[in-house]
Protein backbone atom coordinates (compact mmCIF):
# COMPACT_ATOMS: atom_id res chain seq x y z
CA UNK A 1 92.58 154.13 104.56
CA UNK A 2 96.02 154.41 105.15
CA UNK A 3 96.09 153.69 109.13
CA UNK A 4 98.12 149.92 108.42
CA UNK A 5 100.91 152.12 107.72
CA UNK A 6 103.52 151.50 110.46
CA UNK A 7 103.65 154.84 112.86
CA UNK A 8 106.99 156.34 111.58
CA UNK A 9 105.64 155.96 107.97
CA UNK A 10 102.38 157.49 108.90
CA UNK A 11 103.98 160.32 110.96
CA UNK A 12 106.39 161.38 108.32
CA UNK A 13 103.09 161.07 105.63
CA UNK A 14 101.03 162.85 107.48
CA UNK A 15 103.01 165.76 108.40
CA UNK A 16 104.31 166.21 104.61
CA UNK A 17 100.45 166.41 103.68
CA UNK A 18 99.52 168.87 106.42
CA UNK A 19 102.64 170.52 105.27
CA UNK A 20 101.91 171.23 101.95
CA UNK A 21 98.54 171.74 102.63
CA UNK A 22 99.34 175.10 104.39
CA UNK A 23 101.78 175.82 101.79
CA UNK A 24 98.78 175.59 99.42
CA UNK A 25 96.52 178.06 101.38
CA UNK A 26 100.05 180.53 102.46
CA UNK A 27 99.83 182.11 99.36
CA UNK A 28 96.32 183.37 99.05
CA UNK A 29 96.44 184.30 102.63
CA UNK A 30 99.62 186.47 102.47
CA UNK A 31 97.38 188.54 99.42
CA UNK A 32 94.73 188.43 101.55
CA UNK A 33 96.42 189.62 104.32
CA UNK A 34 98.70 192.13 102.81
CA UNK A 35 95.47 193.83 100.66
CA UNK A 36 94.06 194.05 104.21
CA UNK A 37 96.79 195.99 105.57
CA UNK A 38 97.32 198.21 102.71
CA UNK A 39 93.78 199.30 102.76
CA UNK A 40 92.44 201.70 105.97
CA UNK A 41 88.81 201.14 104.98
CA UNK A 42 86.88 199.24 107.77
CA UNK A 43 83.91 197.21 105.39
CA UNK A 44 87.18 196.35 103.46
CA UNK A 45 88.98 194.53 106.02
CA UNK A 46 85.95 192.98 107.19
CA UNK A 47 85.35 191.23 104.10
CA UNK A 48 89.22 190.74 103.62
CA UNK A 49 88.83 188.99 107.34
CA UNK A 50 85.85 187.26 106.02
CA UNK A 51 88.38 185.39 103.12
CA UNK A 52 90.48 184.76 105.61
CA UNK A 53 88.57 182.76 107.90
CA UNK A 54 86.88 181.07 104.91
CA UNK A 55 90.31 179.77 103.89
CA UNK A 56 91.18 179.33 107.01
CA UNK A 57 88.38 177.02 107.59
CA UNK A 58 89.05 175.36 104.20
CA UNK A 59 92.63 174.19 105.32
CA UNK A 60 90.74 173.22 108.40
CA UNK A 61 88.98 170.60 106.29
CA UNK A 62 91.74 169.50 104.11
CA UNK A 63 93.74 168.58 107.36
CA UNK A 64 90.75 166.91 108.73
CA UNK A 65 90.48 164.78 105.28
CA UNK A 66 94.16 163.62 105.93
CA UNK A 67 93.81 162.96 109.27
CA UNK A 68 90.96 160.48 108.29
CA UNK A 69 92.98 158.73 105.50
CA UNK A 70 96.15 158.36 107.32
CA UNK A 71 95.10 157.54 111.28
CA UNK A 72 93.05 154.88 112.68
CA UNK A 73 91.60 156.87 115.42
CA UNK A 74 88.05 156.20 117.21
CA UNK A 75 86.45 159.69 117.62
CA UNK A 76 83.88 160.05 120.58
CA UNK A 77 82.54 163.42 120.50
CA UNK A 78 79.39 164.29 122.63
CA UNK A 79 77.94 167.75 120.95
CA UNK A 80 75.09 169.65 122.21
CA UNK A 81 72.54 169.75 119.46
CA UNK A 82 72.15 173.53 119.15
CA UNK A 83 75.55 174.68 118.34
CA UNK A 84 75.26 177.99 116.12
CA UNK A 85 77.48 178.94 113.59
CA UNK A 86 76.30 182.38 113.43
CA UNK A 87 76.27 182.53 117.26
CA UNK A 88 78.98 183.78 119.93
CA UNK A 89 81.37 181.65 122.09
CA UNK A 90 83.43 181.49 124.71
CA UNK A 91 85.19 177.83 124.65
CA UNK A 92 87.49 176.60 127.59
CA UNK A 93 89.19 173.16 127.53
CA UNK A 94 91.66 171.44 129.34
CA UNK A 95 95.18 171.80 127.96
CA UNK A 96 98.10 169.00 126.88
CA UNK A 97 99.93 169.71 123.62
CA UNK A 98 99.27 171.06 120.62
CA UNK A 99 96.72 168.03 119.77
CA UNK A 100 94.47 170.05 121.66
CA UNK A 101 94.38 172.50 118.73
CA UNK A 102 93.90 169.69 116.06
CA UNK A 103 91.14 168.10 117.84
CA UNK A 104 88.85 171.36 118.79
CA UNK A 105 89.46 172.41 115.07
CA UNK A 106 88.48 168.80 114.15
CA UNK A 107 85.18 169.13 116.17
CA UNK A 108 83.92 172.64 115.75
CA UNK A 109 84.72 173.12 111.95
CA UNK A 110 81.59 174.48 110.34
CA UNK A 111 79.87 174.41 113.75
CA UNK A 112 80.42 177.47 115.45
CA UNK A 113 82.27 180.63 114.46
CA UNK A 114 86.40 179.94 113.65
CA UNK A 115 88.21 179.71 116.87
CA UNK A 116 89.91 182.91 118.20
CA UNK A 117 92.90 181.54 120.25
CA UNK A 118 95.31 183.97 122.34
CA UNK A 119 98.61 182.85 121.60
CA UNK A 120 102.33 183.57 122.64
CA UNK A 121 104.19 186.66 121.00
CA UNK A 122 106.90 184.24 120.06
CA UNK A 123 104.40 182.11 118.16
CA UNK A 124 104.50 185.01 115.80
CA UNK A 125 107.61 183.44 114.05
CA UNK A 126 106.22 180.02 113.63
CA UNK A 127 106.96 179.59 109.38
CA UNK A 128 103.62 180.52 107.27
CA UNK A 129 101.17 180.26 110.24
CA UNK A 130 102.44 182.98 112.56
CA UNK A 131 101.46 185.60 109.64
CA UNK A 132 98.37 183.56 109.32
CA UNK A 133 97.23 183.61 112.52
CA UNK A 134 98.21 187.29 112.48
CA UNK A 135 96.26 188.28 109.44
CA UNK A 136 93.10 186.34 110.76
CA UNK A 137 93.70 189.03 113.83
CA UNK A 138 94.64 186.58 116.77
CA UNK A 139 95.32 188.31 119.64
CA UNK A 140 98.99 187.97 120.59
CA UNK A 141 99.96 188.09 124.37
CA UNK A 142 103.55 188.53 125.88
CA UNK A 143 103.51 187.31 129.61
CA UNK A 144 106.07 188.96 131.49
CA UNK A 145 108.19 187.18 134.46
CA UNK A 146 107.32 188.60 137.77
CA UNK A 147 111.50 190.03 137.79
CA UNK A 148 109.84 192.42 134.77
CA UNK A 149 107.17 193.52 136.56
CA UNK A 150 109.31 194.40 139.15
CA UNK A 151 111.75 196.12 137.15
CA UNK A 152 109.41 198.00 134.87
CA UNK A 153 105.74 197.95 137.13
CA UNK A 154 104.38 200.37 134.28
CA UNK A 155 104.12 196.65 132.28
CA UNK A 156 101.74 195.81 134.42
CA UNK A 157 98.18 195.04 132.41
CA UNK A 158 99.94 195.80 129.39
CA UNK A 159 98.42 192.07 128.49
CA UNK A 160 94.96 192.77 129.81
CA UNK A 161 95.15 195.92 127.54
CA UNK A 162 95.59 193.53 124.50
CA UNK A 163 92.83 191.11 125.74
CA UNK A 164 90.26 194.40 125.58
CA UNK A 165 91.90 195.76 122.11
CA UNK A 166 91.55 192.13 120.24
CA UNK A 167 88.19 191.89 122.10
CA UNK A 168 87.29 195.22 120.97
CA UNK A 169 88.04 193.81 116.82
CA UNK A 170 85.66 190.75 117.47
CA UNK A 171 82.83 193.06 118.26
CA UNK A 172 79.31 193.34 116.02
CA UNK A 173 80.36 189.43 114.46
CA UNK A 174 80.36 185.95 115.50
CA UNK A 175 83.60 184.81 117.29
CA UNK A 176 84.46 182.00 118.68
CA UNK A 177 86.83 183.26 121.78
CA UNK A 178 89.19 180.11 122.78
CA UNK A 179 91.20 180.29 126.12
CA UNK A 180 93.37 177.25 128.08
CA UNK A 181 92.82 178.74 131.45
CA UNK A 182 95.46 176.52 132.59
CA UNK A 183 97.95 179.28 130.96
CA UNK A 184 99.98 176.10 129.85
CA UNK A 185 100.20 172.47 129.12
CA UNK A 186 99.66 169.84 131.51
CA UNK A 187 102.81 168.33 133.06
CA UNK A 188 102.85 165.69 136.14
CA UNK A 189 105.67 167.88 137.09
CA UNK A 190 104.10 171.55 136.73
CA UNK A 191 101.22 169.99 138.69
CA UNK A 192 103.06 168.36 141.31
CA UNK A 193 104.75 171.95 141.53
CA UNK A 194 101.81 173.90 142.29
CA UNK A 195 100.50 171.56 144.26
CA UNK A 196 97.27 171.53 142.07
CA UNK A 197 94.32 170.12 144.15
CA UNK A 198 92.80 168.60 141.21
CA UNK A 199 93.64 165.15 139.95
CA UNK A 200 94.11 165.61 135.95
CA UNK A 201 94.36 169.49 135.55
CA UNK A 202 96.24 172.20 136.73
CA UNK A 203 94.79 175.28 138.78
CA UNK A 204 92.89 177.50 136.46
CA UNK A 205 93.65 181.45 135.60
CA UNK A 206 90.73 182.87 135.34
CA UNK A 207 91.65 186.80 135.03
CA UNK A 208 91.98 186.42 130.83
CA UNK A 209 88.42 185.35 130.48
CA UNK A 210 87.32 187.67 133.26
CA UNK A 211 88.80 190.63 130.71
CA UNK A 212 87.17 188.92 127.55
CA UNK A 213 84.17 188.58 128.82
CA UNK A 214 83.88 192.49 129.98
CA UNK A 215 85.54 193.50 126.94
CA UNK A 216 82.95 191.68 124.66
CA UNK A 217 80.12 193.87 126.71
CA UNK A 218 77.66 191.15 127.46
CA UNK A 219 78.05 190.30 123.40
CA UNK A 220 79.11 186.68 124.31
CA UNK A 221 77.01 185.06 127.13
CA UNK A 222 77.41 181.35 125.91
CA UNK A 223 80.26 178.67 127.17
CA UNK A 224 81.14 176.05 125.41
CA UNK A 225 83.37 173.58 128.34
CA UNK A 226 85.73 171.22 126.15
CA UNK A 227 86.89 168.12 128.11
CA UNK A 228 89.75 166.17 125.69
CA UNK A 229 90.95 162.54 126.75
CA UNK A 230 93.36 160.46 124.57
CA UNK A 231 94.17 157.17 124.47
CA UNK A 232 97.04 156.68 125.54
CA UNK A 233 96.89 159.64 127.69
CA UNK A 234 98.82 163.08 128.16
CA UNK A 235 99.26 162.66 123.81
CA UNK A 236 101.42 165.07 121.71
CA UNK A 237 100.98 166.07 118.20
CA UNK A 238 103.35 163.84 116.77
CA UNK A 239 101.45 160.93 118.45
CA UNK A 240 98.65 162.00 117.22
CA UNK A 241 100.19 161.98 113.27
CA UNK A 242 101.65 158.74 113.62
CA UNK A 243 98.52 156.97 114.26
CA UNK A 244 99.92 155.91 118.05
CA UNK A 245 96.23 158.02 119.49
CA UNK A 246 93.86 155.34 119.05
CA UNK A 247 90.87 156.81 120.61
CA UNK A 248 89.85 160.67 121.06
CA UNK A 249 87.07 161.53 123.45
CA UNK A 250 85.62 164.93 123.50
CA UNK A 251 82.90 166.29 125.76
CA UNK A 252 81.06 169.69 125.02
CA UNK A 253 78.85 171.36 127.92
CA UNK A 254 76.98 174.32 126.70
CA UNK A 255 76.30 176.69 129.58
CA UNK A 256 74.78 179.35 129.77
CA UNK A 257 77.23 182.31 131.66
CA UNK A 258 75.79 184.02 134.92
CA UNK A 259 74.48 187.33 133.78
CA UNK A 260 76.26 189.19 136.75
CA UNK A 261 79.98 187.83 135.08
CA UNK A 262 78.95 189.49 132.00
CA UNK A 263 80.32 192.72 133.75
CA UNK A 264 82.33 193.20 136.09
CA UNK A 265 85.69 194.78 137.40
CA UNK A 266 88.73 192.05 137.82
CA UNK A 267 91.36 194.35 138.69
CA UNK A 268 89.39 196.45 141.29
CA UNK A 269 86.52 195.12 143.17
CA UNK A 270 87.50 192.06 145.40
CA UNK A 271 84.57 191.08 145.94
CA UNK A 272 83.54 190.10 142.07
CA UNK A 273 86.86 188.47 141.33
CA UNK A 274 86.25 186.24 143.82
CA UNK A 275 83.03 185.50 143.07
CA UNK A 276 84.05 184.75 139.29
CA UNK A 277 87.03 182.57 140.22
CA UNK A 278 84.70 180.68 143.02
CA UNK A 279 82.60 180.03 139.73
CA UNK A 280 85.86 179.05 137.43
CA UNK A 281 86.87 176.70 140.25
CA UNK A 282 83.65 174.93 140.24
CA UNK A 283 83.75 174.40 136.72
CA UNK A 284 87.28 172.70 136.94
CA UNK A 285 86.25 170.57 139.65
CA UNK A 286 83.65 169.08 137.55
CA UNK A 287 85.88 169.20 134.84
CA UNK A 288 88.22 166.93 136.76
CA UNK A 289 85.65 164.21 138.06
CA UNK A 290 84.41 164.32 134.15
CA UNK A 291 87.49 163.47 133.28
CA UNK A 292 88.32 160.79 136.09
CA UNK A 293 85.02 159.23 134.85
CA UNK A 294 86.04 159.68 130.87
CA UNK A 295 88.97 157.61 131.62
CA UNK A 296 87.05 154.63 133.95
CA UNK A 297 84.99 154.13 131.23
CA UNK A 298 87.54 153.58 128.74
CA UNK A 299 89.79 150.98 130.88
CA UNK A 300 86.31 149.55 131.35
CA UNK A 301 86.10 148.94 127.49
């Protein structure tokens, strides 16, 4: 409705409606969030984690409703038709800004259990939605530098430990587990650095979802393989609030996950980590040519 607006206007409008949107929904979810500290009871924080999410979800909308009256953007989405929102998820995607958020929130809403992301300790500090995504119990991970490890090796797993404990919360419900196995966002100069063999990604870490997946005890044995292309490409979040991302395509693969990576030790047998990263590698490769063909077809347009 708005998308004539030139892209500084739009940007600046956009962001002050997102803005005060989670301004709007901060309030209720500090209550929320504070009643479900200050109350040991287990039923009770389930159903104060149920208000949560709902709200959660509900900003979710409202930020989808701005995004349509403000942005001209041509959405391609290819769904499976038997997405469950009472079912259980892991979701991988390929990673390049914070967009990526927008748009999996964008497609999923109301389709499959609110996303679970595991996010940077530092995020914690990010104004309103660091005590959000706190409250709606987001795991937080600190990665340590390999100087800490070597100065302090009790630190090692101290990450994996919080993968299991968050894991260990998402238990007996539908979740939604989200993980960018690339660890980061794509750069042509992190790729060129570690020499990734793959022509639009970087190499995947696949020890994070090993850990969910045994943590969640065979309770999650669906994936849901997100494959994000912008137009123009590589976008970032402010490109994609002032209106200069023109087209969005997203492709969904539901898989089913081999039964023997249900279980499985990462850390100590060889033999299965290998086996599950041969299996995360194949996946990317595809990935890769998906995208190489994602992108043909759109110059071809």
């Amino acid at each position: 409705m708005l998308g004539f607006l030139p892209s500084p206007i739009k940007g600046v409008l956009a962001s002050t409606l997102v803005i005060a949107n989670t301004i709007f929904f901060f309030i209720p979810v500090l209550l929320a969030a504070i009643l479900k500290l200050l109350v040991p009871l287990a039923g009770w924080r389930r159903f104060c984690l149920r208000l949560l999410t709902w709200m959660a979800e509900q900003w979710i909308i409202v930020n989808k409703l701005i995004t349509s009256l403000t942005q001209r953007i041509d959405w391609e989405i290819d769904l499976p038709g038997d997405l469950d929102y009472r079912g259980s998820y892991l979701v991988v995607a390929n990673h390049q800004s914070w967009a990526d958020i927008v748009v999996l929130q964008h497609v999923f809403s109301k389709r499959i259990p609110f996303l679970k992301f595991f996010l940077k300790k530092e995020l914690i500090w990010v104004p309103m939605l660091g005590i959000a995504w706190w409250a709606l119990d987001l795991p937080f991970m600190r990665r340590y530098t390999k100087a800490e490890l070597e100065a302090k090796p009790e630190l090692r797993g101290k990450d994996l430990e919080i993968t299991r404990r968050a894991c260990e919360r998402f238990k007996g419900m539908p979740v939604s587990i989200m993980n960018f196995i690339e660890g980061t966002r794509f750069r042509p100069a992190k790729h060129d650095a570690q020499q990734s063999p793959y022509r639009h990604l970087l190499k995947p870490k696949s020890g994070g979802i090993a850990f969910a997946l045994n943590a969640m005890d065979g309770a999650i044995s669906e994936l849901l393989d997100v494959t994000i292309v912008y137009e123009p490409h590589r976008a970032g979040f402010w490109d994609l609030l002032s209106g200069t991302v023109t087209r969005v395509q997203v492709d969904v693969q539901h898989r089913k996950i081999p039964e023997r990576f249900l279980h499985g030790d990462y850390q100590n047998d060889p033999a299965w980590r290998q086996a599950f990263q041969d299996w995360i590698t194949e996946l990317w490769k595809e990935k890769d040519d998906r995208i190489e063909r994602m992108m043909n077809e759109e110059l071809a347009k």
